[in-house]
C-alpha atoms as a PDB file:
ATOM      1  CA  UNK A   1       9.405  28.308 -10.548  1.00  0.00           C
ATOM      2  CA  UNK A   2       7.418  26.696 -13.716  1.00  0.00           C
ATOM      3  CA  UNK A   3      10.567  24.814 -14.766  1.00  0.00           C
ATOM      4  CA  UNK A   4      10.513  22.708 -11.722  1.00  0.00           C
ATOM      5  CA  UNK A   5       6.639  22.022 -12.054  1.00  0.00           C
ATOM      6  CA  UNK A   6       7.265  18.920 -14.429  1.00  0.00           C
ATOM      7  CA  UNK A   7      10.460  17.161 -12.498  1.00  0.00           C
ATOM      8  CA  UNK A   8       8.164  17.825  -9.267  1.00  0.00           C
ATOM      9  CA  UNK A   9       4.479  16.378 -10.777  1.00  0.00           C
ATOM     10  CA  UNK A  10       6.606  13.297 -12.044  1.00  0.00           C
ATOM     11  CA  UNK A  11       8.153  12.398  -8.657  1.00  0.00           C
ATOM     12  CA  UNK A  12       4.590  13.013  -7.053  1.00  0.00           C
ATOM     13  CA  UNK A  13       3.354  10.638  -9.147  1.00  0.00           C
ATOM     14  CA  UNK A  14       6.114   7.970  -8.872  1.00  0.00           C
ATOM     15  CA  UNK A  15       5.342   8.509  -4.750  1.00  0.00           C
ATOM     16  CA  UNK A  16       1.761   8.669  -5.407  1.00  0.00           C
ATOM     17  CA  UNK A  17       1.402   5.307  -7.485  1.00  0.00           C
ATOM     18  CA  UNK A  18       3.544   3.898  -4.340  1.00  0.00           C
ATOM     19  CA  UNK A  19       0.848   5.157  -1.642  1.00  0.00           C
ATOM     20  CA  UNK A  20      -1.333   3.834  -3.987  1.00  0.00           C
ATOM     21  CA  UNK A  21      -0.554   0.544  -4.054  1.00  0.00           C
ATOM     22  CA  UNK A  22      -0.245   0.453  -0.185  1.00  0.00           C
ATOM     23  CA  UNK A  23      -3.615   2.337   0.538  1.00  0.00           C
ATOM     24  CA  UNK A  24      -5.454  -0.393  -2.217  1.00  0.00           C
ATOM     25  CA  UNK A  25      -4.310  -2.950   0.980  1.00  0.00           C
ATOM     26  CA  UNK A  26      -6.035  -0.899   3.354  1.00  0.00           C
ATOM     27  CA  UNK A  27      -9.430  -0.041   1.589  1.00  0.00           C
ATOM     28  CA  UNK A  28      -9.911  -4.171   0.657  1.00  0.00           C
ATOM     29  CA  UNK A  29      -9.929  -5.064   4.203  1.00  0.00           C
ATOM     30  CA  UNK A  30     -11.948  -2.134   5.073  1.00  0.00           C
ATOM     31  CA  UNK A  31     -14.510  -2.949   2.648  1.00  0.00           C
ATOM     32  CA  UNK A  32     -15.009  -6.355   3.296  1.00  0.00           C
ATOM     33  CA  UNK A  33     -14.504  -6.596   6.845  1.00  0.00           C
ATOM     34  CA  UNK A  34     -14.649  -3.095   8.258  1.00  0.00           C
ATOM     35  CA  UNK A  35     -11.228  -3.061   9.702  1.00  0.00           C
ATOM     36  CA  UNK A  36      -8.401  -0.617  10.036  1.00  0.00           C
ATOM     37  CA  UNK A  37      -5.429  -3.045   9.690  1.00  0.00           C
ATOM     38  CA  UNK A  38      -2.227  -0.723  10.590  1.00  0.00           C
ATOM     39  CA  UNK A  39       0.385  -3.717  10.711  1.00  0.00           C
ATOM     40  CA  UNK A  40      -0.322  -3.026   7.102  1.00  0.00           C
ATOM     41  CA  UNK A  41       2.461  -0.693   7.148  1.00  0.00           C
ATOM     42  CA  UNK A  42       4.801  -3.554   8.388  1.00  0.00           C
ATOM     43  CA  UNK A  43       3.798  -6.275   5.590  1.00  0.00           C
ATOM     44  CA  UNK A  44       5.364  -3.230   3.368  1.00  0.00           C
ATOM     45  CA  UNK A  45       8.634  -3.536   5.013  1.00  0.00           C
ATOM     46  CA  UNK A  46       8.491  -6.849   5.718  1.00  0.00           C
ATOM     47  CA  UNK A  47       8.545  -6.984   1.876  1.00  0.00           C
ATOM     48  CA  UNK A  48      11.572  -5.131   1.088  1.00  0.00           C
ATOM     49  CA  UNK A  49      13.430  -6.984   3.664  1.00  0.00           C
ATOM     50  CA  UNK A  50      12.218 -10.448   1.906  1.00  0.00           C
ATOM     51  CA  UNK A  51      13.480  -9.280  -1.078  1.00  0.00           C
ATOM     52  CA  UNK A  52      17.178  -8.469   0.244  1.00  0.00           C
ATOM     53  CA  UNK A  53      17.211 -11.762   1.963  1.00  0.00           C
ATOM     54  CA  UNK A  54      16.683 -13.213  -1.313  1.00  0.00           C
ATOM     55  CA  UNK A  55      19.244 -11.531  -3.276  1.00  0.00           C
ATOM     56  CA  UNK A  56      21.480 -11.638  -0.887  1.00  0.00           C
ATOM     57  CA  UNK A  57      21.419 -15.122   0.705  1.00  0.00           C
ATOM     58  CA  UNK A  58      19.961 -16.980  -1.308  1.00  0.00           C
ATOM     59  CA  UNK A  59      21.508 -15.847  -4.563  1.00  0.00           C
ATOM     60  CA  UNK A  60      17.599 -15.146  -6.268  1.00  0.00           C
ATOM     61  CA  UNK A  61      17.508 -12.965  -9.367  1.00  0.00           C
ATOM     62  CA  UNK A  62      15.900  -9.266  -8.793  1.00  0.00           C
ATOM     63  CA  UNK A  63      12.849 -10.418 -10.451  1.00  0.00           C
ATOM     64  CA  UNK A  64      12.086 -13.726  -9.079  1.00  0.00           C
ATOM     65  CA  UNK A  65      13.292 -12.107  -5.832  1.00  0.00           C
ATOM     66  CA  UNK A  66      10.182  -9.812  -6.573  1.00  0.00           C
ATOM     67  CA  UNK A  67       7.647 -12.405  -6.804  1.00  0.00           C
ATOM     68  CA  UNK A  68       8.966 -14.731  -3.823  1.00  0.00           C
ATOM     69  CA  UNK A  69       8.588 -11.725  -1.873  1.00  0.00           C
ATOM     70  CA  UNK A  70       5.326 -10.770  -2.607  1.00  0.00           C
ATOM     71  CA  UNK A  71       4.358 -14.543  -2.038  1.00  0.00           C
ATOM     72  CA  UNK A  72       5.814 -14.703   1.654  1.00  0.00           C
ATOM     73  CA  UNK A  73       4.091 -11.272   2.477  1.00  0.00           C
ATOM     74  CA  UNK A  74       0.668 -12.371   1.217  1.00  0.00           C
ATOM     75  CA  UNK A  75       1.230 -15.605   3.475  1.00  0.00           C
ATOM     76  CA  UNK A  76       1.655 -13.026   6.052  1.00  0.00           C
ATOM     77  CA  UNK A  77      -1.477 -11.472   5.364  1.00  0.00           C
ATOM     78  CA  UNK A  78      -3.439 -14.618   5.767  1.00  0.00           C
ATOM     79  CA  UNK A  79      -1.747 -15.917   9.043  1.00  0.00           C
ATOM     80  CA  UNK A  80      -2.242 -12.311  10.338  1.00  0.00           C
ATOM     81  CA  UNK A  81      -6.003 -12.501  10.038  1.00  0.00           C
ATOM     82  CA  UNK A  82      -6.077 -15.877  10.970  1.00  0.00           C
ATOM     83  CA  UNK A  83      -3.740 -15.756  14.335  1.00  0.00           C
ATOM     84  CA  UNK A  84      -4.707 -11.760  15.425  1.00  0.00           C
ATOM     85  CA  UNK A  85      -8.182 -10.573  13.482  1.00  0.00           C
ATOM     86  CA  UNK A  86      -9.899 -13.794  13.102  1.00  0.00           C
ATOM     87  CA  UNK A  87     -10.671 -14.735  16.743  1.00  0.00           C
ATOM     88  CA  UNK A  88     -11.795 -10.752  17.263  1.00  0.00           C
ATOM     89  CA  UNK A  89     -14.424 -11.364  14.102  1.00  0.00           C
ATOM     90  CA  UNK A  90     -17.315 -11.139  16.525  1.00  0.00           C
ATOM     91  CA  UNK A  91     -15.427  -8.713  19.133  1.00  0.00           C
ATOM     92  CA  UNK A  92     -16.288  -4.692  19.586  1.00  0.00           C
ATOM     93  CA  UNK A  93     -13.896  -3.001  16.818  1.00  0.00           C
ATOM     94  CA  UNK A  94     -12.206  -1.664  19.514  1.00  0.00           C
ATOM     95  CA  UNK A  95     -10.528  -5.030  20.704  1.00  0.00           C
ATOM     96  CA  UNK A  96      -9.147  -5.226  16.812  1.00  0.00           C
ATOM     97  CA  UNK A  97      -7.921  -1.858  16.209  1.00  0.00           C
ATOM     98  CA  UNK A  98      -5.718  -2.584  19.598  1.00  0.00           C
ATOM     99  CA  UNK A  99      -4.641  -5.919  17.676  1.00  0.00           C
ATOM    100  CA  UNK A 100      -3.605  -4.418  14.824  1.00  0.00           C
ATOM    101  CA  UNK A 101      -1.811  -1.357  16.511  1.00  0.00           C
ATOM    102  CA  UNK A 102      -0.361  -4.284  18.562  1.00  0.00           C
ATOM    103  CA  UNK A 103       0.270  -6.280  15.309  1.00  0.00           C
ATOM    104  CA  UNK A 104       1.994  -3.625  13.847  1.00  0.00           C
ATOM    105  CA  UNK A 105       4.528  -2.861  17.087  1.00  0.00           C
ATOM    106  CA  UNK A 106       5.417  -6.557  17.034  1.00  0.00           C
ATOM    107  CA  UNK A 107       5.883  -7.172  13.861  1.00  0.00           C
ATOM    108  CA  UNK A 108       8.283  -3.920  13.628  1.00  0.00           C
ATOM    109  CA  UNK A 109      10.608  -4.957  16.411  1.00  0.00           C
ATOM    110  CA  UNK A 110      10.700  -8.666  15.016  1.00  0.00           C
ATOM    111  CA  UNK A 111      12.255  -6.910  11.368  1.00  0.00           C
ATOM    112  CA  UNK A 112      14.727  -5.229  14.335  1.00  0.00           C
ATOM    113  CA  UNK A 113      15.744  -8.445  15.910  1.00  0.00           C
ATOM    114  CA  UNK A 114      16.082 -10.588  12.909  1.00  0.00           C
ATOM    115  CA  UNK A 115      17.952  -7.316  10.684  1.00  0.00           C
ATOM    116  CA  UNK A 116      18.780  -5.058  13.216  1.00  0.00           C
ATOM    117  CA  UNK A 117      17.741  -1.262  13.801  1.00  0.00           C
ATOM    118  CA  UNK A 118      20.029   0.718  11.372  1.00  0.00           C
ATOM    119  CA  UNK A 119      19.281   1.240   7.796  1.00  0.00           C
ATOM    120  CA  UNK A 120      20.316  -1.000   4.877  1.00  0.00           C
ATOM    121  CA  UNK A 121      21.531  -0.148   1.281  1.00  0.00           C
ATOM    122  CA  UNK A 122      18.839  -2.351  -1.337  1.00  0.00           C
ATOM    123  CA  UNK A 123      21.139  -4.839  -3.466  1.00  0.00           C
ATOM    124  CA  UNK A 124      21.810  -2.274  -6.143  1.00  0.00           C
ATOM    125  CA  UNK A 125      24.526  -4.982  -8.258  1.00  0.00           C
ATOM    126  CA  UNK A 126      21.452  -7.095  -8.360  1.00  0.00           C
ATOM    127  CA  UNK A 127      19.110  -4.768  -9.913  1.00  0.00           C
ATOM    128  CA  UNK A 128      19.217  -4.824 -13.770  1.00  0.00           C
ATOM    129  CA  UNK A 129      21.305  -1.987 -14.928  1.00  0.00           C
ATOM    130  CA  UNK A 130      19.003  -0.770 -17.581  1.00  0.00           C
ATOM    131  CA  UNK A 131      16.917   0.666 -14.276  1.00  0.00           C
ATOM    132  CA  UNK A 132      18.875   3.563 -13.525  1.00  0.00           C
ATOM    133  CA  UNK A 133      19.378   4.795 -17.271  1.00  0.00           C
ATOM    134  CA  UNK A 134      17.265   7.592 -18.487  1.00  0.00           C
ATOM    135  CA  UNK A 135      14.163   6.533 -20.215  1.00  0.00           C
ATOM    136  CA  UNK A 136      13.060  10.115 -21.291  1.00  0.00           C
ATOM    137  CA  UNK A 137      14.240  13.760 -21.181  1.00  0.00           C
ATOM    138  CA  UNK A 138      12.949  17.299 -22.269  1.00  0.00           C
ATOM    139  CA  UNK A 139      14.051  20.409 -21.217  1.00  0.00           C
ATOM    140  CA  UNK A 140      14.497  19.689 -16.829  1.00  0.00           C
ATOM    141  CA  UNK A 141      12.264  16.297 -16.806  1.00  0.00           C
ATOM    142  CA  UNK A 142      13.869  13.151 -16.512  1.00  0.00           C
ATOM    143  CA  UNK A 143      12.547   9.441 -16.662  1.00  0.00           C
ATOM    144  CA  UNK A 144      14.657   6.968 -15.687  1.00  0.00           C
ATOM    145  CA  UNK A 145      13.617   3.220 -16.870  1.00  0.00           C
ATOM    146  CA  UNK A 146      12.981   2.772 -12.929  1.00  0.00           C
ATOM    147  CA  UNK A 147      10.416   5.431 -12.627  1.00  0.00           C
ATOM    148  CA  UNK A 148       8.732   3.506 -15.655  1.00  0.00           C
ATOM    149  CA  UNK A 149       8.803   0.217 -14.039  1.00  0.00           C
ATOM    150  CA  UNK A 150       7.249   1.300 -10.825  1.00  0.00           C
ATOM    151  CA  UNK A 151       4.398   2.851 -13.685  1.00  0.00           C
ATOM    152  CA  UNK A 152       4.106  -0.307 -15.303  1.00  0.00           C
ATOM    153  CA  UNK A 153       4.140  -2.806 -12.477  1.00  0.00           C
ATOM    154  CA  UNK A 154       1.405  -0.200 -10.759  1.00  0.00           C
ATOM    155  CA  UNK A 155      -1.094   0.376 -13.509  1.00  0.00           C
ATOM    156  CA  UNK A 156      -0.419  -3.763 -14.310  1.00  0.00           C
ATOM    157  CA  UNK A 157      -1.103  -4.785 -10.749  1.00  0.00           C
ATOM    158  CA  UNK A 158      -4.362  -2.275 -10.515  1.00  0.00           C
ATOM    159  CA  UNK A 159      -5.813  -3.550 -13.836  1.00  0.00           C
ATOM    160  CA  UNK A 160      -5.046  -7.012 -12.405  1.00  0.00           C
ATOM    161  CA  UNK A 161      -7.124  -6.096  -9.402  1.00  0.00           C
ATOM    162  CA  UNK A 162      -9.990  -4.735 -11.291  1.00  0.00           C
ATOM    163  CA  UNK A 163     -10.229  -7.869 -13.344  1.00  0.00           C
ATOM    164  CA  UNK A 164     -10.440 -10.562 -10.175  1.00  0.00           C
ATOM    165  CA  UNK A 165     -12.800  -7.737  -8.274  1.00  0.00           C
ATOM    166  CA  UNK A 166     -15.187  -7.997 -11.500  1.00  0.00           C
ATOM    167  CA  UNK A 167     -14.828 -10.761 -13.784  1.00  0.00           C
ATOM    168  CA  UNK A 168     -13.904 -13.640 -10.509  1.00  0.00           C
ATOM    169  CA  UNK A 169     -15.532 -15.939  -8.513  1.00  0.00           C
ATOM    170  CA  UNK A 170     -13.954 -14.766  -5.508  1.00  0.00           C
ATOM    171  CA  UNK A 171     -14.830 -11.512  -6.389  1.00  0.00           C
ATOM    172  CA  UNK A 172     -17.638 -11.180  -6.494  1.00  0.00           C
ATOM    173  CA  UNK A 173     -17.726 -12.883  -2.968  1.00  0.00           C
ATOM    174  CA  UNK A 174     -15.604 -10.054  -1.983  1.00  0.00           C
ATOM    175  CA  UNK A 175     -18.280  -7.812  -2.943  1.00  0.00           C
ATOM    176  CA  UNK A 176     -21.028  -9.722  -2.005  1.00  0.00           C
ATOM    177  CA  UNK A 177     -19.055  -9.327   1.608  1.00  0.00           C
ATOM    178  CA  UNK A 178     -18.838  -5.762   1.560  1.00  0.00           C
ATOM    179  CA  UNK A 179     -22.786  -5.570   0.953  1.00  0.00           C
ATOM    180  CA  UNK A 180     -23.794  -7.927   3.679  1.00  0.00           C
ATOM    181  CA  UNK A 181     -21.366 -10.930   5.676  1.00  0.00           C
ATOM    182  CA  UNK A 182     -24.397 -12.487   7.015  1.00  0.00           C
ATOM    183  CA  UNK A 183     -25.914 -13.355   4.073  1.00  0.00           C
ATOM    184  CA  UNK A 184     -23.098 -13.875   1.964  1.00  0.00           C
ATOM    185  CA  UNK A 185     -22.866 -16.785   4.496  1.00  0.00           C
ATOM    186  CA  UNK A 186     -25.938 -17.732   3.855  1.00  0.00           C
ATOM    187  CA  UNK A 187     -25.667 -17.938   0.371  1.00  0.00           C
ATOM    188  CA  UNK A 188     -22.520 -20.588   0.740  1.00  0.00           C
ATOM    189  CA  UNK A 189     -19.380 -18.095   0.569  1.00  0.00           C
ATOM    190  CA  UNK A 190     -16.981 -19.381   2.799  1.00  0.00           C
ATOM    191  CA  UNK A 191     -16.327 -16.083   4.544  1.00  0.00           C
ATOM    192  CA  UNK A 192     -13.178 -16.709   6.362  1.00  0.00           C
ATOM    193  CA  UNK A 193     -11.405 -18.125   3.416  1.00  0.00           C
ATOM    194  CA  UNK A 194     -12.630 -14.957   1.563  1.00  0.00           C
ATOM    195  CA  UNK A 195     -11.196 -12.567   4.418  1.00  0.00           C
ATOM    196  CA  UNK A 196      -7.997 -14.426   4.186  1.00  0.00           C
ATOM    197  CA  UNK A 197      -7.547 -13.999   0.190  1.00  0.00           C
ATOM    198  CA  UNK A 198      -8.298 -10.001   0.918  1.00  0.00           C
ATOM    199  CA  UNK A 199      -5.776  -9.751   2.920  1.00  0.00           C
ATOM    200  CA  UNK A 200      -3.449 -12.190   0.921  1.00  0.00           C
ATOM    201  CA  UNK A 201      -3.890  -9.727  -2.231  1.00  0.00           C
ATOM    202  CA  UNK A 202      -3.860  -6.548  -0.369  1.00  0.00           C
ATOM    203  CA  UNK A 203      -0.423  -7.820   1.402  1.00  0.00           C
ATOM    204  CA  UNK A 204       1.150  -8.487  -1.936  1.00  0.00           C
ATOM    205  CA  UNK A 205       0.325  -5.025  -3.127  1.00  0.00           C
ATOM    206  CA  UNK A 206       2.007  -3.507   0.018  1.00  0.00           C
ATOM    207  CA  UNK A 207       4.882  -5.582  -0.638  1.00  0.00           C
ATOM    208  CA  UNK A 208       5.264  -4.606  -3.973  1.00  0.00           C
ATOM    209  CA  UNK A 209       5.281  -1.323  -2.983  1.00  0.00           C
ATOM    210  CA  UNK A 210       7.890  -1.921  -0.082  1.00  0.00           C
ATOM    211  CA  UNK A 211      10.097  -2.995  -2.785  1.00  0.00           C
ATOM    212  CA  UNK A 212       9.661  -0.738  -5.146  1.00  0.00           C
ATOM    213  CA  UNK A 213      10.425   2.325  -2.253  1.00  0.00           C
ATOM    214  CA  UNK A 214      13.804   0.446  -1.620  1.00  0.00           C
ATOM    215  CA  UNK A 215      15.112   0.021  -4.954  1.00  0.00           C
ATOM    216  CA  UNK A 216      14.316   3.928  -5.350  1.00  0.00           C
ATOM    217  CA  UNK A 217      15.472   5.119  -2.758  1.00  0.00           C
ATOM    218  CA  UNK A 218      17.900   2.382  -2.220  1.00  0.00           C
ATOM    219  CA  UNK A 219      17.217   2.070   1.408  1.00  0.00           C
ATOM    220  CA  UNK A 220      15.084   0.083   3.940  1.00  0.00           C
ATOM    221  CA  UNK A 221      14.794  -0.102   7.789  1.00  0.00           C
ATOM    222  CA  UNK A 222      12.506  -1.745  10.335  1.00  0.00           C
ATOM    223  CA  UNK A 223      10.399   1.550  10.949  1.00  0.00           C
ATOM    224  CA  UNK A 224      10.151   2.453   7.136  1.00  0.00           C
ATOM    225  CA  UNK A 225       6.589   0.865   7.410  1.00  0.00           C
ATOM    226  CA  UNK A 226       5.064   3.696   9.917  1.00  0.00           C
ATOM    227  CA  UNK A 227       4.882   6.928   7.992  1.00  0.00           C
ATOM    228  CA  UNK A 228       4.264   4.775   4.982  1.00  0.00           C
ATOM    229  CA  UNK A 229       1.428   3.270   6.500  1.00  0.00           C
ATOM    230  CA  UNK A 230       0.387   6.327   7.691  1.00  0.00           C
ATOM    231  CA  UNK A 231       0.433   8.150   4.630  1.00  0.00           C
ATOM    232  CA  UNK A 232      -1.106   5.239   3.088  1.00  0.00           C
ATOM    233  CA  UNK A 233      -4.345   5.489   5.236  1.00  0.00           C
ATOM    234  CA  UNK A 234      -4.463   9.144   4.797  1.00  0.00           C
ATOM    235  CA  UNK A 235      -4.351   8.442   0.836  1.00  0.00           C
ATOM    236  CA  UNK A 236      -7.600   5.584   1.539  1.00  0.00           C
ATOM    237  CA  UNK A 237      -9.307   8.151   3.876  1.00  0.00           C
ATOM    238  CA  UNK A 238      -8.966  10.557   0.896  1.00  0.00           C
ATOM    239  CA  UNK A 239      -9.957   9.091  -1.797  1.00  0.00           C
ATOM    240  CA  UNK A 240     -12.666   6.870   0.520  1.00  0.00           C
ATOM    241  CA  UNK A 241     -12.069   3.868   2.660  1.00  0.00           C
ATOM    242  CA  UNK A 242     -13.406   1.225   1.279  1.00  0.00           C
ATOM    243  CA  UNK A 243     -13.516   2.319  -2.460  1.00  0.00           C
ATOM    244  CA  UNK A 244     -10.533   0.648  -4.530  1.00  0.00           C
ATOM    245  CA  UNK A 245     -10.673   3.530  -7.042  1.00  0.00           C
ATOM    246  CA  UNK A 246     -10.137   5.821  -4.841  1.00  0.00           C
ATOM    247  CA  UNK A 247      -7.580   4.828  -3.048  1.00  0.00           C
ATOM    248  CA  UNK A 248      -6.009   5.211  -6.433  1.00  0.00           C
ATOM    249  CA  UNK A 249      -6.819   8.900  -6.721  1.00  0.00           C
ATOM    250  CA  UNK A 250      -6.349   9.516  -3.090  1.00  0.00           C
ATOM    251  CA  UNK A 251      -2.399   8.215  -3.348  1.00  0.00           C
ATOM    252  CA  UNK A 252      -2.087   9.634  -6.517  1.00  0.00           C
ATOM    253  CA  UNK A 253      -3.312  13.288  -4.697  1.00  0.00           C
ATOM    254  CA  UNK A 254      -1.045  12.721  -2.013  1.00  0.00           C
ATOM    255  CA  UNK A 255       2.395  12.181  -4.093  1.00  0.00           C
ATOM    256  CA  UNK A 256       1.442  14.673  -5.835  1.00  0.00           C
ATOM    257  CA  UNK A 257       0.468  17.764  -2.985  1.00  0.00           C
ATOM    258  CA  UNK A 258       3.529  16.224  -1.156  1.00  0.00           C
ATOM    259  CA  UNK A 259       6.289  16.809  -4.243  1.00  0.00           C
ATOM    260  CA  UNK A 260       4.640  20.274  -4.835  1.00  0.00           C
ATOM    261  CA  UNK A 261       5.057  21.099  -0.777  1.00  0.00           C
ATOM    262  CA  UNK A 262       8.668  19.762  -1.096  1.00  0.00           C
ATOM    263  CA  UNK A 263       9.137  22.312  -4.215  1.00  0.00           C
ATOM    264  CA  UNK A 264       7.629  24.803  -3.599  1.00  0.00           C
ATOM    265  CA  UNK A 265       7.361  25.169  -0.023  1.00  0.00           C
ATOM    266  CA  UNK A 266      10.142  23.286   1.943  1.00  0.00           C
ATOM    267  CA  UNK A 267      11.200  20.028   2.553  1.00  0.00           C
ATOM    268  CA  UNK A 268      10.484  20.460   5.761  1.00  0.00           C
ATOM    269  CA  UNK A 269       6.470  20.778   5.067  1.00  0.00           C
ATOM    270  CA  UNK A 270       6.229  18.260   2.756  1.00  0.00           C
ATOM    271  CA  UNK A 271       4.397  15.729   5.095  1.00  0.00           C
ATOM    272  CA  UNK A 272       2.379  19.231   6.364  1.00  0.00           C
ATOM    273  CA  UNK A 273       0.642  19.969   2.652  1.00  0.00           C
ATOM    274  CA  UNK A 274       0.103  16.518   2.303  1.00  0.00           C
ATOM    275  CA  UNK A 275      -2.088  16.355   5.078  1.00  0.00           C
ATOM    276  CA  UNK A 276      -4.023  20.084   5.269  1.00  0.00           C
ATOM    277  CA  UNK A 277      -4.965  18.605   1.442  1.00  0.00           C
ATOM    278  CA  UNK A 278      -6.419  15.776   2.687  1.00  0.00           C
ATOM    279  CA  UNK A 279      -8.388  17.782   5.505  1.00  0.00           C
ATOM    280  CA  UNK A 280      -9.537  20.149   3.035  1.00  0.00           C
ATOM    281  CA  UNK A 281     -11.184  17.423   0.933  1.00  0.00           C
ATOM    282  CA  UNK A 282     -12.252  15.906   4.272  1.00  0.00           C
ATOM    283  CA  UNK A 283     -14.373  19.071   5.669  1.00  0.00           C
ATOM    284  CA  UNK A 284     -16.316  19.521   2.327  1.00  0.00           C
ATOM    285  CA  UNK A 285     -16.168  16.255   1.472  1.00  0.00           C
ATOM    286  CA  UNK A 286     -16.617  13.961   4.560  1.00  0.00           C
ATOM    287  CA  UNK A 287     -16.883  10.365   2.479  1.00  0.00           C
ATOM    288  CA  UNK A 288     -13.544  11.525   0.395  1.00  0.00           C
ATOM    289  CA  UNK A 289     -12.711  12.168  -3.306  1.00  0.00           C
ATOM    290  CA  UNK A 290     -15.298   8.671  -5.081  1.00  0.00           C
ATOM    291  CA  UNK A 291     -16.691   7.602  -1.511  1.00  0.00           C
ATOM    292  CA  UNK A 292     -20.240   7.372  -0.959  1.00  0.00           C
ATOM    293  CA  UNK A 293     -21.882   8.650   2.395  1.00  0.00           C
ATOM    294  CA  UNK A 294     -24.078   6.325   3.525  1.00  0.00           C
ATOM    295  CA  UNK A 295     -27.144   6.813   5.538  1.00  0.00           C
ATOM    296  CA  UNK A 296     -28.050   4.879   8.353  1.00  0.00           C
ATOM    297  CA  UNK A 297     -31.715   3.785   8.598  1.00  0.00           C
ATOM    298  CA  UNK A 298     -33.715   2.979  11.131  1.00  0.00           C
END
C-alpha cells in the first residue's frame, strides 16, 4: 500500500494545482464583489475548446495557441460581467446567483452547438513531444515533462498574481474593493473597470487550467466545466472564499484527498473523500483552512 503513496500524492497534486488555478477565479470575484460566479466553470472549457480551434483551424503553435486562448477567455470574463453581473450590481444577490447559474447553462449548450455534445481528443501532434517523456523516476514515481509544465506554469501564474495583487496599481484597487466599494469610489477607483479586470484575470487562470486538463487527459467536452467548477468552489470554500492563498491550499487539499480516495479507497469514491474532507474542515472550521470569520457589528 506505501508504494503507491508517492505515484498517488503526485497526481493529487498535478489535480490539485489544476483546482487551484480554477478556484483562484472564483475567490477574486468573491472578494471584490461578493459574487458566486458558476459560469466560471464554463470560461474553463470554453478555454480548452479555444485552444483546439486554434491548432486546428487556424494552424497556431501549442504555445501561442496557449496564450490566444487565455486572451479570448479573459475577454469573456469582462463581457460576462458587463452583459449578465453588471446591470444586477445594485440587485438582491439572489437575482445574480440565478444569472450566473443561468450564465453557466447558456454558455454550456453554446460550446454544444458550435462543437457538438460528444467528446474530443486535444491536438496531441501539436503538443511538443518532449511533454509526454519522463522527466523523473525512482522506484514507482514517475514525472513526465507534462506534469512539470502544469507545476511551472501554476506556481509562475500564482507568483504572477501575488505580484499585481501587491506591488500594482490596480491592485491595490482590488483590495481597496474588497475592504469597502463605496469608498473606494469615493476615493476615484473606477470600480466597474476594476470588476471587469477581476474577472479578466480570474478567466485567464480558468482557462489555463481548461487547457492544461485537456492536454492531460487528452480530452474535452461541453460539460467538462460542471464538476470542475464544482470542485473548484469546494476547493475556494475550503481554503476560504475570498482569500487567494487559500484557494491555493484548498485545491491543493482537494487533489490531494481525491488521488488518496481513488487509491486507496475506490475510484468510485473519489469525488466522496474529496468532499467529507472539505466538510470536516468546514464543521470545525466554518471560515476554511486561511479564512477569517468576520463579525458583524452593529
Amino acid at each position: 500500500m506505501l508504494d503507491q503513496l508517492l505515484p498517488q500524492l503526485v497526481n493529487g497534486l498535478t489535480l490539485g494545482v489544476i483546482y487551484a488555478m480554477i478556484a483562484v477565479g472564483y475567490t477574486m470575484v468573491y472578494g471584490v464583489i461578493e459574487l458566486i460566479n458558476f459560469a466560471h466553470g464554463e470560461i474553463y472549457m470554453f478555454g480548452a475548446f479555444f485552444c483546439v480551434m486554434f491548432i486546428s483551424v487556424f494552424g497556431v503553435p501549442f504555445y501561442l495557441a496557449i496564450v490566444l486562448s487565455m486572451s479570448c477567455c479573459a475577454i469573456m470574463g469582462i463581457l460576462l460581467d458587463i452583459v449578465a453581473y453588471r446591470p444586477l450590481r445594485n440587485a438582491p444577490r439572489l437575482a445574480a446567483l440565478i444569472t450566473a447559474i443561468g450564465m453557466s447553462i447558456f454558455l454550456q449548450n453554446l460550446a454544444m452547438v458550435i462543437w457538438g455534445s460528444r467528446p474530443l481528443p486535444f491536438v496531441q501532434d501539436a503538443v511538443p513531444a518532449y511533454l509526454n517523456e519522463t522527466a523523473f523516476s525512482m522506484g514507482e514515481v514517475y514525472l513526465t515533462w507534462l506534469q512539470v509544465f502544469i507545476f511551472a506554469v501554476t506556481i509562475a501564474m500564482m507568483f504572477g498574481l501575488f505580484f499585481i495583487i501587491t506591488y500594482t496599481k490596480i491592485g491595490t484597487a482590488m483590495r481597496a474593493l474588497a475592504q469597502n466599494k463605496t469608498a473606494a469610489a469615493l476615493m476615484g477607483i473606477n470600480v466597474n473597470f476594476v470588476i471587469s479586470f477581476t474577472f479578466a484575470l480570474g478567466s485567464a487562470f480558468g482557462a489555463m487550467a481548461g487547457i492544461l486538463v485537456s492536454v492531460y487527459y487528452n480530452t474535452l467536452y461541453p460539460t467538462m466545466g460542471y464538476m470542475a467548477g464544482v470542485k473548484a468552489f469546494a476547493a475556494a470554500v475550503l481554503g476560504g472564499i475570498g482569500s487567494v492563498p487559500g484557494a491555493m491550499l484548498g485545491g491543493l487539499v482537494l487533489g490531494v484527498a481525491e488521488a488518496l480516495g481513488a487509491g486507496y479507497v475506490s475510484s468510485l469514491y473519489r469525488d466522496g473523500v474529496a468532499y467529507a474532507v472539505m466538510i470536516a474542515v468546514i464543521l470545525f472550521k466554518p471560515s476554511g483552512l486561511l479564512g477569517k470569520s468576520v463579525v458583524d457589528k452593529a
